[in-house]
N, C-alpha and C. Protein backbone atom coordinates (compact mmCIF):
# COMPACT_ATOMS: atom_id res chain seq x y z
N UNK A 1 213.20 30.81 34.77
CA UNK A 1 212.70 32.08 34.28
C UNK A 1 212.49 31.97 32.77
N UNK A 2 211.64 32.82 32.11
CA UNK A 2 211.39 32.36 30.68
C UNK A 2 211.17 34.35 31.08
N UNK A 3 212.13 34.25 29.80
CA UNK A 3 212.03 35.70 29.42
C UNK A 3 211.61 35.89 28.01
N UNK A 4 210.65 36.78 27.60
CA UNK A 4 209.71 36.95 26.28
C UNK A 4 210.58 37.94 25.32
N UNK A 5 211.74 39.06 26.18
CA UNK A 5 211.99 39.68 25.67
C UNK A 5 212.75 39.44 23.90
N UNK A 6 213.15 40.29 23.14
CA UNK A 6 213.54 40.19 22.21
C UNK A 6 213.27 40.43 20.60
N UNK A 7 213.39 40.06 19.56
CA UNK A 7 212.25 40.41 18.39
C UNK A 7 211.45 39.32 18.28
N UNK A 8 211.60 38.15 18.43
CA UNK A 8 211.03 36.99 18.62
C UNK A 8 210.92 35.74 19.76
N UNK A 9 209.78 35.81 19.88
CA UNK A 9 209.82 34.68 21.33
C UNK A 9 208.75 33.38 20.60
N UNK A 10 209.00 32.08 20.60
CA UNK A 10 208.49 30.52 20.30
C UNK A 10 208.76 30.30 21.56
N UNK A 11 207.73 29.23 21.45
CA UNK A 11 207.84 27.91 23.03
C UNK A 11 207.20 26.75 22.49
N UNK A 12 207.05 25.57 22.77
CA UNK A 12 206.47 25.00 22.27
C UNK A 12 205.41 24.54 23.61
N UNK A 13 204.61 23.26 23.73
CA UNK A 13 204.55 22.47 25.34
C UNK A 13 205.06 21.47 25.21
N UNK A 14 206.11 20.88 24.67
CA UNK A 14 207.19 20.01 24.64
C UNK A 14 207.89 20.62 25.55
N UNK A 15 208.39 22.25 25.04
CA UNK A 15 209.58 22.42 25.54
C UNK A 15 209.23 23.06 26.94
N UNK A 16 208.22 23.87 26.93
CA UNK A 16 207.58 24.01 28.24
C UNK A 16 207.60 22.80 29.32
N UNK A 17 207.47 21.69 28.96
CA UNK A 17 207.71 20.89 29.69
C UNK A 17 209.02 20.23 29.97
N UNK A 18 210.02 20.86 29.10
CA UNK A 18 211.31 20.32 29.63
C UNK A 18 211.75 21.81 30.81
N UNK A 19 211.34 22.91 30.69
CA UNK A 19 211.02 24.15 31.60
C UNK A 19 210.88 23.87 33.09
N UNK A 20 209.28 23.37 32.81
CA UNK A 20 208.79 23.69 34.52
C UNK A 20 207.09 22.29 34.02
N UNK A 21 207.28 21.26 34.04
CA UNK A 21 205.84 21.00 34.00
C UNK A 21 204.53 21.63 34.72
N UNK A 22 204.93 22.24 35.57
CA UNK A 22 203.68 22.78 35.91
C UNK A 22 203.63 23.85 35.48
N UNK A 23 204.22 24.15 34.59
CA UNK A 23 204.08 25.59 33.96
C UNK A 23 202.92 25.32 32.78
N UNK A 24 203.68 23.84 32.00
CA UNK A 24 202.84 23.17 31.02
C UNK A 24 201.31 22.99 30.94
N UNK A 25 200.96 22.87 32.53
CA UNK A 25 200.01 22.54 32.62
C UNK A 25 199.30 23.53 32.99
N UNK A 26 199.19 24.62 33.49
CA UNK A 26 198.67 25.98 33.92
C UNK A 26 198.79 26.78 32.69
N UNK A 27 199.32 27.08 31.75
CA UNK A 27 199.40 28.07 30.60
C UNK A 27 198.55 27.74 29.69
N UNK A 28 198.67 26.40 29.30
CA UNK A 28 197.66 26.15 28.00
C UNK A 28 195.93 26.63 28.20
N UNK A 29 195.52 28.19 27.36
CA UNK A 29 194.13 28.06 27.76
C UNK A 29 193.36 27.08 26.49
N UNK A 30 192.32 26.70 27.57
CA UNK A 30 191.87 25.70 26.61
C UNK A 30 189.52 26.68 26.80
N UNK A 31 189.60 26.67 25.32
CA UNK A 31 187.78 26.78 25.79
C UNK A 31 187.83 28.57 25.70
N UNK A 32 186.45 28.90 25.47
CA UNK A 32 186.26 30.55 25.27
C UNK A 32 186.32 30.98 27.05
N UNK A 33 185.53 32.10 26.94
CA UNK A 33 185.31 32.48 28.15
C UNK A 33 186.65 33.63 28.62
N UNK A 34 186.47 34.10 29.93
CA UNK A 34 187.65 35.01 30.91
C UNK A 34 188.49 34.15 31.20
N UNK A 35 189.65 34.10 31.08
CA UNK A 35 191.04 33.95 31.26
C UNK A 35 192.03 34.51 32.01
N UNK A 36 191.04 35.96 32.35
CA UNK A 36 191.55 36.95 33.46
C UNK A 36 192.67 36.22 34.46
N UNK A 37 191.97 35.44 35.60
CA UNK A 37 192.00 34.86 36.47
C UNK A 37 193.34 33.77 36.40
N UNK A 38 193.37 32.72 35.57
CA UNK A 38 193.71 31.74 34.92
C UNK A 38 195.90 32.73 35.23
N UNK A 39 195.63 33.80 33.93
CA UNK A 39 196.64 34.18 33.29
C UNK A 39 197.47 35.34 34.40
N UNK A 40 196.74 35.59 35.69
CA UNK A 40 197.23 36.90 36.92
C UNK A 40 197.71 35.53 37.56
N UNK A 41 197.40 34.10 37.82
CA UNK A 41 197.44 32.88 38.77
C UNK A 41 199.31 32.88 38.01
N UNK A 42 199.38 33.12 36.80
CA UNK A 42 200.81 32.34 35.87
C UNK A 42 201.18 33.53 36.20
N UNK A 43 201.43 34.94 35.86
CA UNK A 43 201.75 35.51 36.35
C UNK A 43 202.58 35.58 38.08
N UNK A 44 201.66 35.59 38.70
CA UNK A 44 202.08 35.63 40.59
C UNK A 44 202.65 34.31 40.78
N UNK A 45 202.80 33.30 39.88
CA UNK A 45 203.16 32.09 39.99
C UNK A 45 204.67 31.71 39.45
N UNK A 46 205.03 32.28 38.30
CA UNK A 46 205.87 31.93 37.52
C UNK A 46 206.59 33.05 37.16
N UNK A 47 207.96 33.31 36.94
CA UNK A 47 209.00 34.09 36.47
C UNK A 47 208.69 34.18 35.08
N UNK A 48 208.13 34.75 34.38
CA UNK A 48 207.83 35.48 33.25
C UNK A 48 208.14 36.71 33.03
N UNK A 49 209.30 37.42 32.43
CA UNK A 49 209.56 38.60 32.10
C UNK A 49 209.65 39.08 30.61
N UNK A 50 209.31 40.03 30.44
CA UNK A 50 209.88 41.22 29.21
C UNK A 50 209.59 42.19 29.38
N UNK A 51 210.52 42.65 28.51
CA UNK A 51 210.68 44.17 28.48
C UNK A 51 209.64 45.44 27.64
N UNK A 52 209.88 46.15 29.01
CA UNK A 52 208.06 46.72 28.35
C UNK A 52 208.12 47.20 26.90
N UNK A 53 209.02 47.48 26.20
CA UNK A 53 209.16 48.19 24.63
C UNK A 53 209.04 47.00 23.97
N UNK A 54 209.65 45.26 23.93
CA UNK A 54 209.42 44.44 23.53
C UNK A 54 208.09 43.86 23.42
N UNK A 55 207.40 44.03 24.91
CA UNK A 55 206.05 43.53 25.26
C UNK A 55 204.93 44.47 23.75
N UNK A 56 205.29 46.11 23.98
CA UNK A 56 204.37 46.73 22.95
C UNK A 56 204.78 46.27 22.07
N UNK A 57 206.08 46.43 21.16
CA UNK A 57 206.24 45.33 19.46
C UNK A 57 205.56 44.04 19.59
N UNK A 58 205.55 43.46 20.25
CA UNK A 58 204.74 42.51 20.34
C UNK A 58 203.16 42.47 19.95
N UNK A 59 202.54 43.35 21.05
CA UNK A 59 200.93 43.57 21.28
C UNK A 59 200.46 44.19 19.63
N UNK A 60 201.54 45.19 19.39
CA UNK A 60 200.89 46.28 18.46
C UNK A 60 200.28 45.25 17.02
N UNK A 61 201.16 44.73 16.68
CA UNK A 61 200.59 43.90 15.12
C UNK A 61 199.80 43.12 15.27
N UNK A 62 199.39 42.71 16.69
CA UNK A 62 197.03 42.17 16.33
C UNK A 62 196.37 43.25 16.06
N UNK A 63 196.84 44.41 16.21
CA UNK A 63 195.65 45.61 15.82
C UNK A 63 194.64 45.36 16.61
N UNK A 64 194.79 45.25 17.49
CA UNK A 64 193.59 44.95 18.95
C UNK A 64 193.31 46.53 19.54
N UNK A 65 194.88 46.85 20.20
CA UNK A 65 194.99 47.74 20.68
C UNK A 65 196.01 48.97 20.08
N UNK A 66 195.34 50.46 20.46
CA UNK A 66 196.37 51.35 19.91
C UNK A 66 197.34 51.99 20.73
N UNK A 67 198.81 51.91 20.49
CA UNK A 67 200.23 52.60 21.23
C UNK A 67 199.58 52.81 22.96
N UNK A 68 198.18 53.82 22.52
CA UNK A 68 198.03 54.96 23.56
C UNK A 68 197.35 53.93 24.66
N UNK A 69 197.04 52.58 24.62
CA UNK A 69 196.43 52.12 25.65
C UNK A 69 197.36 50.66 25.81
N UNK A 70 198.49 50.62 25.51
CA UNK A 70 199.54 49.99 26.08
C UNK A 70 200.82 50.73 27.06
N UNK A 71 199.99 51.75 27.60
CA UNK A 71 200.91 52.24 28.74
C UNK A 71 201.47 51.34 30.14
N UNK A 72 200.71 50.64 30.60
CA UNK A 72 200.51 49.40 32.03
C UNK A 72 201.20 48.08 31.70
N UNK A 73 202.72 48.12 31.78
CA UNK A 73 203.59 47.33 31.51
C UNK A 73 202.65 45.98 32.26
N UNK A 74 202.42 45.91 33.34
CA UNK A 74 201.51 44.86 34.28
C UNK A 74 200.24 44.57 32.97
N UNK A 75 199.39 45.25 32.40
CA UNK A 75 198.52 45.23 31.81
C UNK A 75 199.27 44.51 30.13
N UNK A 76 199.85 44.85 29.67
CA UNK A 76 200.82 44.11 28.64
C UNK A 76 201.15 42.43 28.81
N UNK A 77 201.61 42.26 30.52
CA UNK A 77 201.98 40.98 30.83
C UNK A 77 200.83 40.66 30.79
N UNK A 78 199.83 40.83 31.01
CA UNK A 78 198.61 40.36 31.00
C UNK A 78 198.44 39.36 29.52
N UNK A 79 198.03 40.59 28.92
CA UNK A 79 197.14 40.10 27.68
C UNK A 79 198.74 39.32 26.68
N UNK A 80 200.18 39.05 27.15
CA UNK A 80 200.59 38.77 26.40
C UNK A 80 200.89 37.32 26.64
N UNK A 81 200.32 36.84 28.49
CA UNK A 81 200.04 36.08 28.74
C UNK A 81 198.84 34.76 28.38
N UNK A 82 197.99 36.12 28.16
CA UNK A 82 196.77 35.30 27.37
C UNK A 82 197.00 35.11 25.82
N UNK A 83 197.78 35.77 25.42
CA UNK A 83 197.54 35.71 23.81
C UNK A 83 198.61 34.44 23.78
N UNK A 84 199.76 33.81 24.11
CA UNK A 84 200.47 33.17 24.52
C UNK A 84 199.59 31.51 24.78
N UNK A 85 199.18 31.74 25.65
CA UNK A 85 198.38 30.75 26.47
C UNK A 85 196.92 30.23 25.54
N UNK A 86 196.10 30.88 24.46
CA UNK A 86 195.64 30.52 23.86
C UNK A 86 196.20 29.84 22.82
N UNK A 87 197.13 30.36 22.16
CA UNK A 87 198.12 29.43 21.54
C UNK A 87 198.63 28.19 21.48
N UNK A 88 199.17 28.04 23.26
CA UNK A 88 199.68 27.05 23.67
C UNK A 88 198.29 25.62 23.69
N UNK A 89 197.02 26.91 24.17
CA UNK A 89 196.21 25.15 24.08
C UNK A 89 195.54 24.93 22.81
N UNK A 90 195.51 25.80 21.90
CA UNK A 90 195.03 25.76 20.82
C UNK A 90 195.99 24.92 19.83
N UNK A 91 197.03 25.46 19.53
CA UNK A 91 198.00 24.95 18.19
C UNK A 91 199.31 23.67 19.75
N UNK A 92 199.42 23.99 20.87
CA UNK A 92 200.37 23.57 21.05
C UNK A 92 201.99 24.26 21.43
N UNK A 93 201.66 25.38 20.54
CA UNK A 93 203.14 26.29 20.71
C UNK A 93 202.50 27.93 20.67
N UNK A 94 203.32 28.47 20.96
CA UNK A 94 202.85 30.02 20.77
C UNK A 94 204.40 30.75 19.98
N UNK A 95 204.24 32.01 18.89
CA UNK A 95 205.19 32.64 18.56
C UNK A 95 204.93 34.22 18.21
N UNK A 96 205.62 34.71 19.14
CA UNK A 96 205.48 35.71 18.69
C UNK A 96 206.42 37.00 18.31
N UNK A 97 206.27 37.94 17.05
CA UNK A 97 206.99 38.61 16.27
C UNK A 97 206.93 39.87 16.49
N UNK A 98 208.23 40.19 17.43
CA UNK A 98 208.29 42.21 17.42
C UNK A 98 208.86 42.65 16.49
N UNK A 99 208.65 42.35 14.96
CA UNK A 99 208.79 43.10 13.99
C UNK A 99 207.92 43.97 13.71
């Protein structure tokens, strides 16, 4: 289980791979495009939790989205999956700050 909750969540894909390798290998998005698909597959696939008040500290400081359209705790795992997962294939690690 990899739980996100907290003020701060890091991973690296080192350590992802001391985790679950096939986790390693399914998370990293790599390339533009919908990710939709990709990130509901890690989801229904993998024990990923946090807590929905953690998930919004999280979302809120990209300034993407405002309070009022982070109601859909499911919809949170989503995009915190993807924001995560671009990370991971982009830099390698993902971190993120509920300050």
């Amino acid at each position: 289980m990899i739980n996100l909750s907290g003020t701060d969540f890091f991973i690296s894909l080192s350590e992802l791979m001391d985790l679950d390798p096939r986790l390693a290998i399914d998370w990293p998005i790599k390339g533009g495009g919908d990710a939709t698909s990709q990130c509901e597959y890690i989801l229904s696939q993998y024990d990923i939790t946090c807590d929905e008040h953690d998930a919004i500290a999280y979302l809120l400081p990209y300034g993407a989205w405002e309070e009022s359209e982070l109601t859909s705790h499911s919809d949170n795992m989503l995009k915190l999956i993807w924001l995560i997962g671009c990370d991971l294939g982009e830099q390698g690690e993902a971190y993120l700050s509920g300050y």
